[in-house]
C-alpha atoms as a PDB file:
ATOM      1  CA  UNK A   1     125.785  99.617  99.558  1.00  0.00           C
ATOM      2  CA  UNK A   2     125.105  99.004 103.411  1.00  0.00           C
ATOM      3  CA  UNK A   3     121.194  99.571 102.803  1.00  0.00           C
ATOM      4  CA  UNK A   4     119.070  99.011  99.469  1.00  0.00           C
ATOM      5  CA  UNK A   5     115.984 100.173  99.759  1.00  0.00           C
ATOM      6  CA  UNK A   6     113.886  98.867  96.988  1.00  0.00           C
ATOM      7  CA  UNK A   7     110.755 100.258  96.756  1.00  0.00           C
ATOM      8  CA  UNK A   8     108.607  98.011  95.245  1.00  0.00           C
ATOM      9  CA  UNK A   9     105.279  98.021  93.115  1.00  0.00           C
ATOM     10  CA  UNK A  10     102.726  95.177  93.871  1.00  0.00           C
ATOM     11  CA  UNK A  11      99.376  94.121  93.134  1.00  0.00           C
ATOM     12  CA  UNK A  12      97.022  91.987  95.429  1.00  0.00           C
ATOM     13  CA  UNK A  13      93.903  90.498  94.091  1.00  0.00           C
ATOM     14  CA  UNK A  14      91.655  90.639  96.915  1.00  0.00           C
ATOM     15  CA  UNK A  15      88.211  90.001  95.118  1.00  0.00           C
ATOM     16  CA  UNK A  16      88.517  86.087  95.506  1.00  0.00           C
ATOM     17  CA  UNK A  17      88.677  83.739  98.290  1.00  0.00           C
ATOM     18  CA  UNK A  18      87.275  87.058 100.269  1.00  0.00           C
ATOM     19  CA  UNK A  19      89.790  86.768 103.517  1.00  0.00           C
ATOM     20  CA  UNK A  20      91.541  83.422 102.425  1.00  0.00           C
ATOM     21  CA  UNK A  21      94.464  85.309 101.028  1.00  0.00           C
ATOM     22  CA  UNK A  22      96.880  88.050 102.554  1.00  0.00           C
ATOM     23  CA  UNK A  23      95.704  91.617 102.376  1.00  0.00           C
ATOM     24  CA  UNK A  24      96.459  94.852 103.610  1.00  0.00           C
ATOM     25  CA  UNK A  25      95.382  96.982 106.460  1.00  0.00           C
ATOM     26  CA  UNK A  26      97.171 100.267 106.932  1.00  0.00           C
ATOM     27  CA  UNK A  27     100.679  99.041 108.211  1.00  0.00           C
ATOM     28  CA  UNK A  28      99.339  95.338 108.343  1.00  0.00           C
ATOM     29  CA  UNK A  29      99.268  92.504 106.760  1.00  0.00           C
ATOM     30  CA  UNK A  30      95.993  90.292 107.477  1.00  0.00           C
ATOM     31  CA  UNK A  31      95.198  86.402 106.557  1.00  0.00           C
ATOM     32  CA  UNK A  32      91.510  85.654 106.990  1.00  0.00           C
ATOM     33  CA  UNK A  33      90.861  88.751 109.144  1.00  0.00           C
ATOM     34  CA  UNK A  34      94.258  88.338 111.244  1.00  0.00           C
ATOM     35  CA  UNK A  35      97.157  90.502 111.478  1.00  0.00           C
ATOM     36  CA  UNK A  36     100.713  87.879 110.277  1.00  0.00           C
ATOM     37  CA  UNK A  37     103.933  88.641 109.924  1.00  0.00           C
ATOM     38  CA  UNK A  38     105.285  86.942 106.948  1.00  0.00           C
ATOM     39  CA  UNK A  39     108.215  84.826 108.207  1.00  0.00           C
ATOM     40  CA  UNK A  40     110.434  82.735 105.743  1.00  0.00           C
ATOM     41  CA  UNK A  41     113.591  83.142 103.025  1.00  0.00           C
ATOM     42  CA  UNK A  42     114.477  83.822  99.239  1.00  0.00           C
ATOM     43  CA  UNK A  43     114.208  81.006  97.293  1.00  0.00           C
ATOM     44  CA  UNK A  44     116.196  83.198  94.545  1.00  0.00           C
ATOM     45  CA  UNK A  45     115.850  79.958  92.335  1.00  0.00           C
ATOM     46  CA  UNK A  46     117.448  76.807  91.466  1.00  0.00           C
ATOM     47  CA  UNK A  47     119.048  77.376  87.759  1.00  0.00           C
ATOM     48  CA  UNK A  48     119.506  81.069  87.290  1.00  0.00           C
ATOM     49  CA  UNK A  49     117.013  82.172  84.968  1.00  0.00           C
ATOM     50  CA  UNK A  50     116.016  78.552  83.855  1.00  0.00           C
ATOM     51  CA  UNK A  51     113.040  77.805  86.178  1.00  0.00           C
ATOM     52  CA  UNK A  52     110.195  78.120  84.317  1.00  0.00           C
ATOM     53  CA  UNK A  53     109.059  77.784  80.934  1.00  0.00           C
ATOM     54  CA  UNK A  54     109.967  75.331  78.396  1.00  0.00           C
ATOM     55  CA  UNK A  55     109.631  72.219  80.454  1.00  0.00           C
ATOM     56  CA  UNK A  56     111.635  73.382  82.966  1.00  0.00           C
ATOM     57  CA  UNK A  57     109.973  72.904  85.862  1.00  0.00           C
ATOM     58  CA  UNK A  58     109.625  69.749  85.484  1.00  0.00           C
ATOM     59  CA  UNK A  59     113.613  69.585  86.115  1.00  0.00           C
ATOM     60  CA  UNK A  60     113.718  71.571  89.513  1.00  0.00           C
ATOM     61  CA  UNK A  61     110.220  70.896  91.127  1.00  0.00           C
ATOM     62  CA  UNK A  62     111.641  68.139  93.731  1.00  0.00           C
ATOM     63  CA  UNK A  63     113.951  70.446  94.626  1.00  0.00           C
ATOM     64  CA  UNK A  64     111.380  73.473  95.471  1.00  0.00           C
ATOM     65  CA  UNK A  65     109.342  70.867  96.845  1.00  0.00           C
ATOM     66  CA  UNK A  66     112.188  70.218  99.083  1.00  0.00           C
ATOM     67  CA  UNK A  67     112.522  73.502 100.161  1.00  0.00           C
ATOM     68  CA  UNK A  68     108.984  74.265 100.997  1.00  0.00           C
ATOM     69  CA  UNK A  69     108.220  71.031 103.175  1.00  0.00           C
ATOM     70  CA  UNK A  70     112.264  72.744 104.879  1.00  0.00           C
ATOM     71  CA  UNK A  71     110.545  76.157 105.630  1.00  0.00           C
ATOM     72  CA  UNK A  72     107.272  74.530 106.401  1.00  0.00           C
ATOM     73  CA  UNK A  73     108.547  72.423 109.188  1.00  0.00           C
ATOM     74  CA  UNK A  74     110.928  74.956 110.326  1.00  0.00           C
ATOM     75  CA  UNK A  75     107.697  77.354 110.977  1.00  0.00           C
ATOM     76  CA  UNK A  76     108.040  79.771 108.021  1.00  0.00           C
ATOM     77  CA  UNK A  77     104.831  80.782 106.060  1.00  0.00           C
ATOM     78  CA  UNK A  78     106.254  82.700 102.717  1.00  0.00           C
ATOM     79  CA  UNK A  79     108.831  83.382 100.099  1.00  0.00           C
ATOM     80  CA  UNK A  80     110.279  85.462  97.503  1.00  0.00           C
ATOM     81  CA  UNK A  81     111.332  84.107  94.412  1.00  0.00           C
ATOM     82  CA  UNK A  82     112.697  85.000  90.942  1.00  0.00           C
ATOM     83  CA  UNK A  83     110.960  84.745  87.704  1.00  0.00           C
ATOM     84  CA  UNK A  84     112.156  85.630  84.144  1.00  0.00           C
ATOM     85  CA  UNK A  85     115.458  87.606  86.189  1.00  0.00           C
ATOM     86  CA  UNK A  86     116.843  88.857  82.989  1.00  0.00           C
ATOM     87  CA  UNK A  87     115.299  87.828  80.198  1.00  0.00           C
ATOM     88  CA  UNK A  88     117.617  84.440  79.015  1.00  0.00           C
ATOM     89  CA  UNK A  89     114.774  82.457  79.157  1.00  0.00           C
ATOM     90  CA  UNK A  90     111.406  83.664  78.885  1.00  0.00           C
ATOM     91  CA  UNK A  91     109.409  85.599  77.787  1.00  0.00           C
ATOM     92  CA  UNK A  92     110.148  85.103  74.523  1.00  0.00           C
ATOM     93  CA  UNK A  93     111.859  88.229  72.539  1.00  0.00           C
ATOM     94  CA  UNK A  94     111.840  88.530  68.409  1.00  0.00           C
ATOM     95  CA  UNK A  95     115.347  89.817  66.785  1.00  0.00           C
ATOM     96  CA  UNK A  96     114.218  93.369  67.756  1.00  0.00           C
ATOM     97  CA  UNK A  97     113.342  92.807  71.446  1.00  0.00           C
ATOM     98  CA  UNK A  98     109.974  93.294  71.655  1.00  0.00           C
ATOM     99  CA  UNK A  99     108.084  90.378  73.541  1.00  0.00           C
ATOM    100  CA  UNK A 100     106.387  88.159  71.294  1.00  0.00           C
ATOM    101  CA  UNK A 101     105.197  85.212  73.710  1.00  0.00           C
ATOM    102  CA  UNK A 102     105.324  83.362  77.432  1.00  0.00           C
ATOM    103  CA  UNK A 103     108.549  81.212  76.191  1.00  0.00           C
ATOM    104  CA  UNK A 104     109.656  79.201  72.789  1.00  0.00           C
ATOM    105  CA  UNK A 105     107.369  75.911  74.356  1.00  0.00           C
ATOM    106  CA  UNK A 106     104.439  77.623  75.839  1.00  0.00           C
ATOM    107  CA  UNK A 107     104.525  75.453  79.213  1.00  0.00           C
ATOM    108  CA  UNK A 108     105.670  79.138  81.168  1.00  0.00           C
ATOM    109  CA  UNK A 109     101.628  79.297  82.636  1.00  0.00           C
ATOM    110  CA  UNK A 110     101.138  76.078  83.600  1.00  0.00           C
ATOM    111  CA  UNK A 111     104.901  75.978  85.318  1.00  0.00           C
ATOM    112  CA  UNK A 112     104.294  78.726  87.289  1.00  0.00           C
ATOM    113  CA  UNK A 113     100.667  77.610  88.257  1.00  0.00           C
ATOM    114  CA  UNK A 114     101.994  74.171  89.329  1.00  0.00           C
ATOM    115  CA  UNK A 115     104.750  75.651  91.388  1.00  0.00           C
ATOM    116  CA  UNK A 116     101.551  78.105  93.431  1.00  0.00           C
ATOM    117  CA  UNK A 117     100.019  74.809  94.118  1.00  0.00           C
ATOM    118  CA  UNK A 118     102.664  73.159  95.301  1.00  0.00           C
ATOM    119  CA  UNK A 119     103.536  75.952  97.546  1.00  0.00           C
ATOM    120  CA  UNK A 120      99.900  76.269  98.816  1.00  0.00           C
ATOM    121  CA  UNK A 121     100.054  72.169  99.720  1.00  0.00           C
ATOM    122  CA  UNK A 122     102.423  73.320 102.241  1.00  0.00           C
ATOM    123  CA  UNK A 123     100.799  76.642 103.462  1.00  0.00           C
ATOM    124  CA  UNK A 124     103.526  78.667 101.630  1.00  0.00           C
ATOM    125  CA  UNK A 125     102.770  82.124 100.465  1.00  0.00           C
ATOM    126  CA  UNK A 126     104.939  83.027  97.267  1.00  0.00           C
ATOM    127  CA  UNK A 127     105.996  86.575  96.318  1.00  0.00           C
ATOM    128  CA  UNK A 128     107.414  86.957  92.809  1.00  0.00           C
ATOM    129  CA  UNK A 129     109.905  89.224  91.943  1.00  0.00           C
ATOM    130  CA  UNK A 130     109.911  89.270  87.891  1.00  0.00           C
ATOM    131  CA  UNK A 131     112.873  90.630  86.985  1.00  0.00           C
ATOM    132  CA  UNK A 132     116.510  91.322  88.359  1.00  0.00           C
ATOM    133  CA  UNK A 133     118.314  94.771  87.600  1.00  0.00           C
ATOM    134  CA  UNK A 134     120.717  94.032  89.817  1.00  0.00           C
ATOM    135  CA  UNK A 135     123.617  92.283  88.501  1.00  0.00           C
ATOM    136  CA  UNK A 136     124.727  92.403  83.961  1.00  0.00           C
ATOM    137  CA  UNK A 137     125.111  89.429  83.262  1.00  0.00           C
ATOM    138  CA  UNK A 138     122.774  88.686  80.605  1.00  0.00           C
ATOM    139  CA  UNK A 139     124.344  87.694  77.035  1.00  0.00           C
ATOM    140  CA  UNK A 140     121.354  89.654  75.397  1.00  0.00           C
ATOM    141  CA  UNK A 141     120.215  92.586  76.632  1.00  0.00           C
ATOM    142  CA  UNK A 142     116.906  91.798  76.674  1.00  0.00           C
ATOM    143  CA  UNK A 143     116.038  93.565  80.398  1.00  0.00           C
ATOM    144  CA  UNK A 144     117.423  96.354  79.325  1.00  0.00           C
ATOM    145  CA  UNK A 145     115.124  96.900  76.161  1.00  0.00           C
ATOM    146  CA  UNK A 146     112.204  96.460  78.452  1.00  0.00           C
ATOM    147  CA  UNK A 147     113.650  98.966  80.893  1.00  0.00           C
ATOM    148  CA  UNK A 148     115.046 101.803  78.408  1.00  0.00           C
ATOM    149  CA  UNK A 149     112.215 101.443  75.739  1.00  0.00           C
ATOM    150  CA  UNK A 150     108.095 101.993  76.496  1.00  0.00           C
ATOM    151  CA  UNK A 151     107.211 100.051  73.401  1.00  0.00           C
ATOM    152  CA  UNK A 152     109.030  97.030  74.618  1.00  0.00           C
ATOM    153  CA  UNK A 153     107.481  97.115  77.896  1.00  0.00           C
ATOM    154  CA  UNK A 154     104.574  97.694  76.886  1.00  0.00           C
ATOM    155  CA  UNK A 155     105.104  94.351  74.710  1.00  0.00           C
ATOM    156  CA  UNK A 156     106.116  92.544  77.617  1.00  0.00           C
ATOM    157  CA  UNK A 157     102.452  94.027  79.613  1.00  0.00           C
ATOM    158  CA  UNK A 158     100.310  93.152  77.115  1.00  0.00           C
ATOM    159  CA  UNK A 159     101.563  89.852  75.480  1.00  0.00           C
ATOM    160  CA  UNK A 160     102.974  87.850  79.346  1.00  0.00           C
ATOM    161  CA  UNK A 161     102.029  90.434  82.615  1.00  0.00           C
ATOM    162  CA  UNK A 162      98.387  91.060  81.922  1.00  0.00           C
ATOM    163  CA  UNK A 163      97.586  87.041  80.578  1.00  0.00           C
ATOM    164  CA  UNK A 164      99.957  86.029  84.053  1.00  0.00           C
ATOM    165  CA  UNK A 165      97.575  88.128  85.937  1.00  0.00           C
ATOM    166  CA  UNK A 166      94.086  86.618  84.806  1.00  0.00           C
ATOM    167  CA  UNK A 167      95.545  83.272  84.781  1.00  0.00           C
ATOM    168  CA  UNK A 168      96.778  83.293  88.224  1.00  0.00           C
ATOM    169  CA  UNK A 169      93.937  85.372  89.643  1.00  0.00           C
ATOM    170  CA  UNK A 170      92.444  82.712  91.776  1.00  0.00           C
ATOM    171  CA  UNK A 171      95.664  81.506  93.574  1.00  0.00           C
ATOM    172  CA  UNK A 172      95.661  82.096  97.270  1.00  0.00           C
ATOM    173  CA  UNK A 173      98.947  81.751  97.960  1.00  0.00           C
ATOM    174  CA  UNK A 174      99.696  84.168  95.049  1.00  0.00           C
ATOM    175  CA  UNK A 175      99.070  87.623  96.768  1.00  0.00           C
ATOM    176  CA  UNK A 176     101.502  89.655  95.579  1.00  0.00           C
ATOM    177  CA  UNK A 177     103.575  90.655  92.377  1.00  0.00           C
ATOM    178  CA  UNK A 178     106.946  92.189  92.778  1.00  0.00           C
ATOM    179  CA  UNK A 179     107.080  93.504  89.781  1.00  0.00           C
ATOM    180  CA  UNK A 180     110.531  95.020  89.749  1.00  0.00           C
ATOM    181  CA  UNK A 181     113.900  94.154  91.417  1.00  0.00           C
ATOM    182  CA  UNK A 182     116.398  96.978  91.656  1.00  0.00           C
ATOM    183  CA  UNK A 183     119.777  96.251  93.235  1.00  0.00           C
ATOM    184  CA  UNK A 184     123.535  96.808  92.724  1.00  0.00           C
ATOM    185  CA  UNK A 185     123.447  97.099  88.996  1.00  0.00           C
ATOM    186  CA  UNK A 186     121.178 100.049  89.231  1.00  0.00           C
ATOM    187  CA  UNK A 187     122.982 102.114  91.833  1.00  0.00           C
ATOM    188  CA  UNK A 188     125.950 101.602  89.832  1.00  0.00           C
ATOM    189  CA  UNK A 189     125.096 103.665  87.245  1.00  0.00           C
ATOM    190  CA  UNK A 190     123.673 101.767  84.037  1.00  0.00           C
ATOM    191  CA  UNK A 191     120.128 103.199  84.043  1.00  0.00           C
ATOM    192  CA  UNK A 192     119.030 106.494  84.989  1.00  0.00           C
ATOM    193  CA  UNK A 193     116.458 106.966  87.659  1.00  0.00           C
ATOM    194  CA  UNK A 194     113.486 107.895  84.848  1.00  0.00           C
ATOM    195  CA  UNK A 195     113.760 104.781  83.270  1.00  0.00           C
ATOM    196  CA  UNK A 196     113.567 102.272  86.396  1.00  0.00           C
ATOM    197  CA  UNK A 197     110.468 104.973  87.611  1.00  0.00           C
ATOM    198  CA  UNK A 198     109.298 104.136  84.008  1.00  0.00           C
ATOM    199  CA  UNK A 199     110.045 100.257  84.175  1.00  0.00           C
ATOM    200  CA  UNK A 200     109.178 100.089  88.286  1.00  0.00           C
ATOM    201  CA  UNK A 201     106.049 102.183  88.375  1.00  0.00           C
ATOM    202  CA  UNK A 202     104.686 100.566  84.936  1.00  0.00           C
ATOM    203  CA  UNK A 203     102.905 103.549  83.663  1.00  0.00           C
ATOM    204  CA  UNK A 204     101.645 101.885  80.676  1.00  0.00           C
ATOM    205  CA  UNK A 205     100.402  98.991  83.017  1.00  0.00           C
ATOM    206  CA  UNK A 206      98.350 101.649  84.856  1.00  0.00           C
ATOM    207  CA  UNK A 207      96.568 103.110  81.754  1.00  0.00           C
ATOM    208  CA  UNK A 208      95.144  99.729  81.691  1.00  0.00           C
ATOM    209  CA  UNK A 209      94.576  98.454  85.005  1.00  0.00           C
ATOM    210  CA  UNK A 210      94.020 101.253  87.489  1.00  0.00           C
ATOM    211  CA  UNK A 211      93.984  98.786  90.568  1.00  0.00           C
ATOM    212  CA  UNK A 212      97.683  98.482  90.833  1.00  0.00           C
ATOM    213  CA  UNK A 213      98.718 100.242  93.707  1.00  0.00           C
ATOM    214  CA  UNK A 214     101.626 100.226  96.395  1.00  0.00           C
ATOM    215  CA  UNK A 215     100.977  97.893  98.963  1.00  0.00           C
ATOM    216  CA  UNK A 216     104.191  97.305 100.957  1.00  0.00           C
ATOM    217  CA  UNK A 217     107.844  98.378 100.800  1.00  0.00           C
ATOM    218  CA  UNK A 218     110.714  96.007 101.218  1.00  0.00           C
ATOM    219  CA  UNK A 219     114.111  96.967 102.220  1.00  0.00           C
ATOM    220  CA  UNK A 220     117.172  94.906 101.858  1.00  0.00           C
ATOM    221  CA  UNK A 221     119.732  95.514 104.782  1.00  0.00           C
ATOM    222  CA  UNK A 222     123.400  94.173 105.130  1.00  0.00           C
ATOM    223  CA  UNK A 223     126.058  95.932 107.283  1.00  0.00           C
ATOM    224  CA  UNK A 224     129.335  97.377 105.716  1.00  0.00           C
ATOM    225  CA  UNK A 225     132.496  96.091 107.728  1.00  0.00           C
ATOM    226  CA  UNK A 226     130.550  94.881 110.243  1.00  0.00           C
ATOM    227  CA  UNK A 227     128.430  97.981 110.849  1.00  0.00           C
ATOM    228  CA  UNK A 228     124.791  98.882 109.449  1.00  0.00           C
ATOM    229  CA  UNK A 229     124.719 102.446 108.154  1.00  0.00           C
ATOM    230  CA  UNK A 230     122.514 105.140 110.047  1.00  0.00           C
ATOM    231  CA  UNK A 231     119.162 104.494 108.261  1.00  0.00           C
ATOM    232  CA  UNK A 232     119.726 100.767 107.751  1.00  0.00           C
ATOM    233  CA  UNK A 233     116.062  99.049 109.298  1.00  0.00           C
ATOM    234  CA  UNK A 234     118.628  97.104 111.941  1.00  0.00           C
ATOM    235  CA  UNK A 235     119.088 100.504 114.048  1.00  0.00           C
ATOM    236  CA  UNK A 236     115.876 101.645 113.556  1.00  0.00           C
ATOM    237  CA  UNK A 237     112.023 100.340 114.792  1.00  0.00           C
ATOM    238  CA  UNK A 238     109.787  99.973 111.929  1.00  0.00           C
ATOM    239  CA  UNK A 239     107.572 103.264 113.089  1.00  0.00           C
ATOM    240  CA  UNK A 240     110.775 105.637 112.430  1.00  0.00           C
ATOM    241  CA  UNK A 241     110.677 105.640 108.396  1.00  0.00           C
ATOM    242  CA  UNK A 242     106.791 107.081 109.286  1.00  0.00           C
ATOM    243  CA  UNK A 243     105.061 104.551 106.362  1.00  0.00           C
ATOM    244  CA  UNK A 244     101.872 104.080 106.862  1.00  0.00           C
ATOM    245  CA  UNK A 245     102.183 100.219 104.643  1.00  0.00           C
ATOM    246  CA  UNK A 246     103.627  97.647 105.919  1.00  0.00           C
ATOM    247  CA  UNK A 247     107.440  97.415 105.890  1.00  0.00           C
ATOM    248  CA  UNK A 248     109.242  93.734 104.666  1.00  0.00           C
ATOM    249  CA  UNK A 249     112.798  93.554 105.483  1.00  0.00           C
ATOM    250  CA  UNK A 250     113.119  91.018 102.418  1.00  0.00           C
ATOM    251  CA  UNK A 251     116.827  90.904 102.265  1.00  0.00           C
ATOM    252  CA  UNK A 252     119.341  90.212 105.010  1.00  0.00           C
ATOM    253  CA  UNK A 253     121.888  87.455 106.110  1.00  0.00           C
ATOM    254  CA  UNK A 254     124.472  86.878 109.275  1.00  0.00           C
ATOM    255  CA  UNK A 255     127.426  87.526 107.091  1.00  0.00           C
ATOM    256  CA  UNK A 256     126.647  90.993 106.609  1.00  0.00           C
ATOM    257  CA  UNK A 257     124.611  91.486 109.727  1.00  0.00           C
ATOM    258  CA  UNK A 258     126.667  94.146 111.904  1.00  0.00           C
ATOM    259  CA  UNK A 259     127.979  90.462 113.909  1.00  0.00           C
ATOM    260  CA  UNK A 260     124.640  89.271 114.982  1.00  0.00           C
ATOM    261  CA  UNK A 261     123.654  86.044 114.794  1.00  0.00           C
ATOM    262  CA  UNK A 262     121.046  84.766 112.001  1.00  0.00           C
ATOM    263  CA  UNK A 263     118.217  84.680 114.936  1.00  0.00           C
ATOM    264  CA  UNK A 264     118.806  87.743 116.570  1.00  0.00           C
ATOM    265  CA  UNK A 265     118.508  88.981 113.020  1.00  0.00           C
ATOM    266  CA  UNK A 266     115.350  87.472 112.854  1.00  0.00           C
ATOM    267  CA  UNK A 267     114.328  88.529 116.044  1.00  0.00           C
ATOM    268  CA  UNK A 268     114.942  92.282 115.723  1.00  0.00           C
ATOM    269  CA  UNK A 269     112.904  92.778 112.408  1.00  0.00           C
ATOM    270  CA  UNK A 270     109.802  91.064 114.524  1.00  0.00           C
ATOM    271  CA  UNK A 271     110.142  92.761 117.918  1.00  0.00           C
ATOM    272  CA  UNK A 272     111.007  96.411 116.278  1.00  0.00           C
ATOM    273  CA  UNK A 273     107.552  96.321 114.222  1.00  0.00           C
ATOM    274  CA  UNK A 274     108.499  95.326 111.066  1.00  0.00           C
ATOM    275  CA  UNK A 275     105.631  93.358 108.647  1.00  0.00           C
ATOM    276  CA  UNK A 276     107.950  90.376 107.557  1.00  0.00           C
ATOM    277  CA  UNK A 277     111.470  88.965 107.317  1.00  0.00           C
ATOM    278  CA  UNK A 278     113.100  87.083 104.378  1.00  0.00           C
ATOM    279  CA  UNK A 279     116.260  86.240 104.542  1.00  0.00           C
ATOM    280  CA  UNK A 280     118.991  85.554 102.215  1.00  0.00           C
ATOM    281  CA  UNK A 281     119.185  82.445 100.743  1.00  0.00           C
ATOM    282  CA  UNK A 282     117.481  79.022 101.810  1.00  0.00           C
ATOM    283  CA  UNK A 283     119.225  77.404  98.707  1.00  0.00           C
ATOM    284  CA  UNK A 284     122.753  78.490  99.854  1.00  0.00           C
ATOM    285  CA  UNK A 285     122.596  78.947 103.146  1.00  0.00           C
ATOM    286  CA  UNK A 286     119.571  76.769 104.403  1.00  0.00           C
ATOM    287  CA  UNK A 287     120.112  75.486 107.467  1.00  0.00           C
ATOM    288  CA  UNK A 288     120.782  78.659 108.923  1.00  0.00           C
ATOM    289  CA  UNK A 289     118.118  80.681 107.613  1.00  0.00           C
ATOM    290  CA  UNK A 290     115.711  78.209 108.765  1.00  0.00           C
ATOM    291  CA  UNK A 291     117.386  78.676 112.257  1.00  0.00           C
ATOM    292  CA  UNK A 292     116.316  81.712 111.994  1.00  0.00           C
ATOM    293  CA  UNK A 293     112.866  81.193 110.864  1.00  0.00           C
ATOM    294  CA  UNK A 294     112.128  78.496 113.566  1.00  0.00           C
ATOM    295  CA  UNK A 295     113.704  81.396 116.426  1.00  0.00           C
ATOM    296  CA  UNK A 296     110.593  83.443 116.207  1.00  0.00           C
ATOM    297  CA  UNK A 297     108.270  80.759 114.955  1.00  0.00           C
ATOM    298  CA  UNK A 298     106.352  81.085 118.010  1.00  0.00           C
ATOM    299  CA  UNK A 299     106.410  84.661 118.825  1.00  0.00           C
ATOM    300  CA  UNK A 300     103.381  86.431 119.353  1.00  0.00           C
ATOM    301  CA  UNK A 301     102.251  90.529 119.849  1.00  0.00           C
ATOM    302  CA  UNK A 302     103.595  91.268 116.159  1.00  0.00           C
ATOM    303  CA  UNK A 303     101.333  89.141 114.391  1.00  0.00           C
ATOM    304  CA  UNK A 304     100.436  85.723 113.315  1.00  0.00           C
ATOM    305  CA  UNK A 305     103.399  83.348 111.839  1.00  0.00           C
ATOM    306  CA  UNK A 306     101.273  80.246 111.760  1.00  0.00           C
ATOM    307  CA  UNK A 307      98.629  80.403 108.762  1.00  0.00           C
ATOM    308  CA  UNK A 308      96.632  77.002 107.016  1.00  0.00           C
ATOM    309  CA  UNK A 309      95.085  77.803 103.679  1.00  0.00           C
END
């Protein structure tokens, strides 16, 4: 696909650290009362699907450390990052699929708490995306329970989501909660659009938390043969889709950007009114991204790049 939008749900938890965390106003994102524009990369991860949870953070935090002091000093402020992806590692499934805990060694919460405060050390707001629907490659099938089956979701709410939610609460560079991922895999064909509406929207989330809400959209945007399709965000200014949310452009690299250069990339998504730009990936292709990132690190009239916790 030239353009994937991906429409995604996310919660903010506002009620703490009143205007020391990112927020939303109208088409805006605000950090203690001040319209930013969230500049930075994917940070995908470092062993597919083997992050966090049973002691394995431990294993890869020097090397997210690494990359946060990178975007840091190269004038970023946030990132997206994977978290279960497909299921190989945590949560943890029974024989039937149903989610029965965090992970096999119970270390998932404090992993993932670590990693926010690590992040926050280095003014570094995080945005998780939990799960990946883009690709098949899991030996299991455990996604796919959670996205063809209510009970199993539900599971996978009650038991992991809702306990990640409380525990987390507090964070202030935790402010939002991608809490789907769709991609290739689904416009190929494997699911039908019910179930990722069913998995995506979390209706049985809702039923028991009826702040979750829409607060941005993200669209992912790579050219086709060196050309961006006609509704691809780079030929279009962010006021021309007509949302009234803010608008990430959260994928997007110079291999597949219609022969522009990784800061004119970077440029574009700021100067056409766009809420944030995260490019793809620092782990792979690093020194460009943050090329990119340090381009505009100083631009002003779109909002703020430069936040301190």
């Amino acid at each position: 696909m030239a353009l994937q939008f991906t429409f995604i749900l996310n919660i903010t938890f506002s009620a703490v650290l009143s205007g020391a965390r990112l927020s939303v106003s109208g088409n805006r994102f605000l950090f203690k009362g001040e319209h930013v524009f969230l500049s930075g990369g994917n940070l995908p991860w470092i062993n597919y699907g083997y992050d966090y949870g049973n002691n394995q953070w431990a294993g890869v935090k020097g090397r997210v450390e690494d990359q946060l002091r990178m975007l840091r000093d190269a004038g970023g402020n946030s990132l997206r990052l994977w978290i279960h992806i497909q299921g190989e590692s945590s949560p943890l499934f029974d024989q039937g699929g149903y989610v029965i805990g965090t992970d096999s060694q119970g270390t998932f919460l404090s992993d993932f708490k670590d990693m926010l405060n690590l992040a926050r050390s280095y003014d570094i707001l995080v945005i998780p995306t939990l799960w990946n629907a883009a690709v098949d490659q899991d030996t299991h099938n455990r996604l796919d329970g959670l996205i063809v089956d209510p009970a199993k979701l539900t599971s996978y709410i009650r038991v992991v989501l809702i306990p990640l939610v409380r525990e987390l609460n507090s964070e202030p560079c935790y402010d939002t909660f991608m809490l789907i991922l769709s991609g290739a895999g689904w416009a190929g064909g494997k699911y039908s659009y019910r179930d990722m509406l069913r998995s995506g929207v979390f209706a049985a989330f809702s039923l028991l938390e009826l702040l979750g809400k829409l607060d941005f959209h993200d669209f992912h945007s790579y050219s086709f043969e060196g050309s961006f399709d006609s509704m691809a965000a780079f030929v279009h200014n962010c006021s021309d889709y007509g949302s009234t949310r803010p608008v990430v452009v959260g994928e997007f690299w110079r291999q597949q950007g219609g022969h522009r250069s990784t800061n004119q990339l970077f440029a574009y998504v700021y100067r056409h009114g766009y809420s944030g730009a995260w490019s793809w990936d620092l782990v792979h292709n690093g020194p460009d991204q943050r090329a990119g990132i340090a381009y505009i690190s100083n631009y002003t009239g779109n909002g703020n790049i430069h936040i301190n916790f």
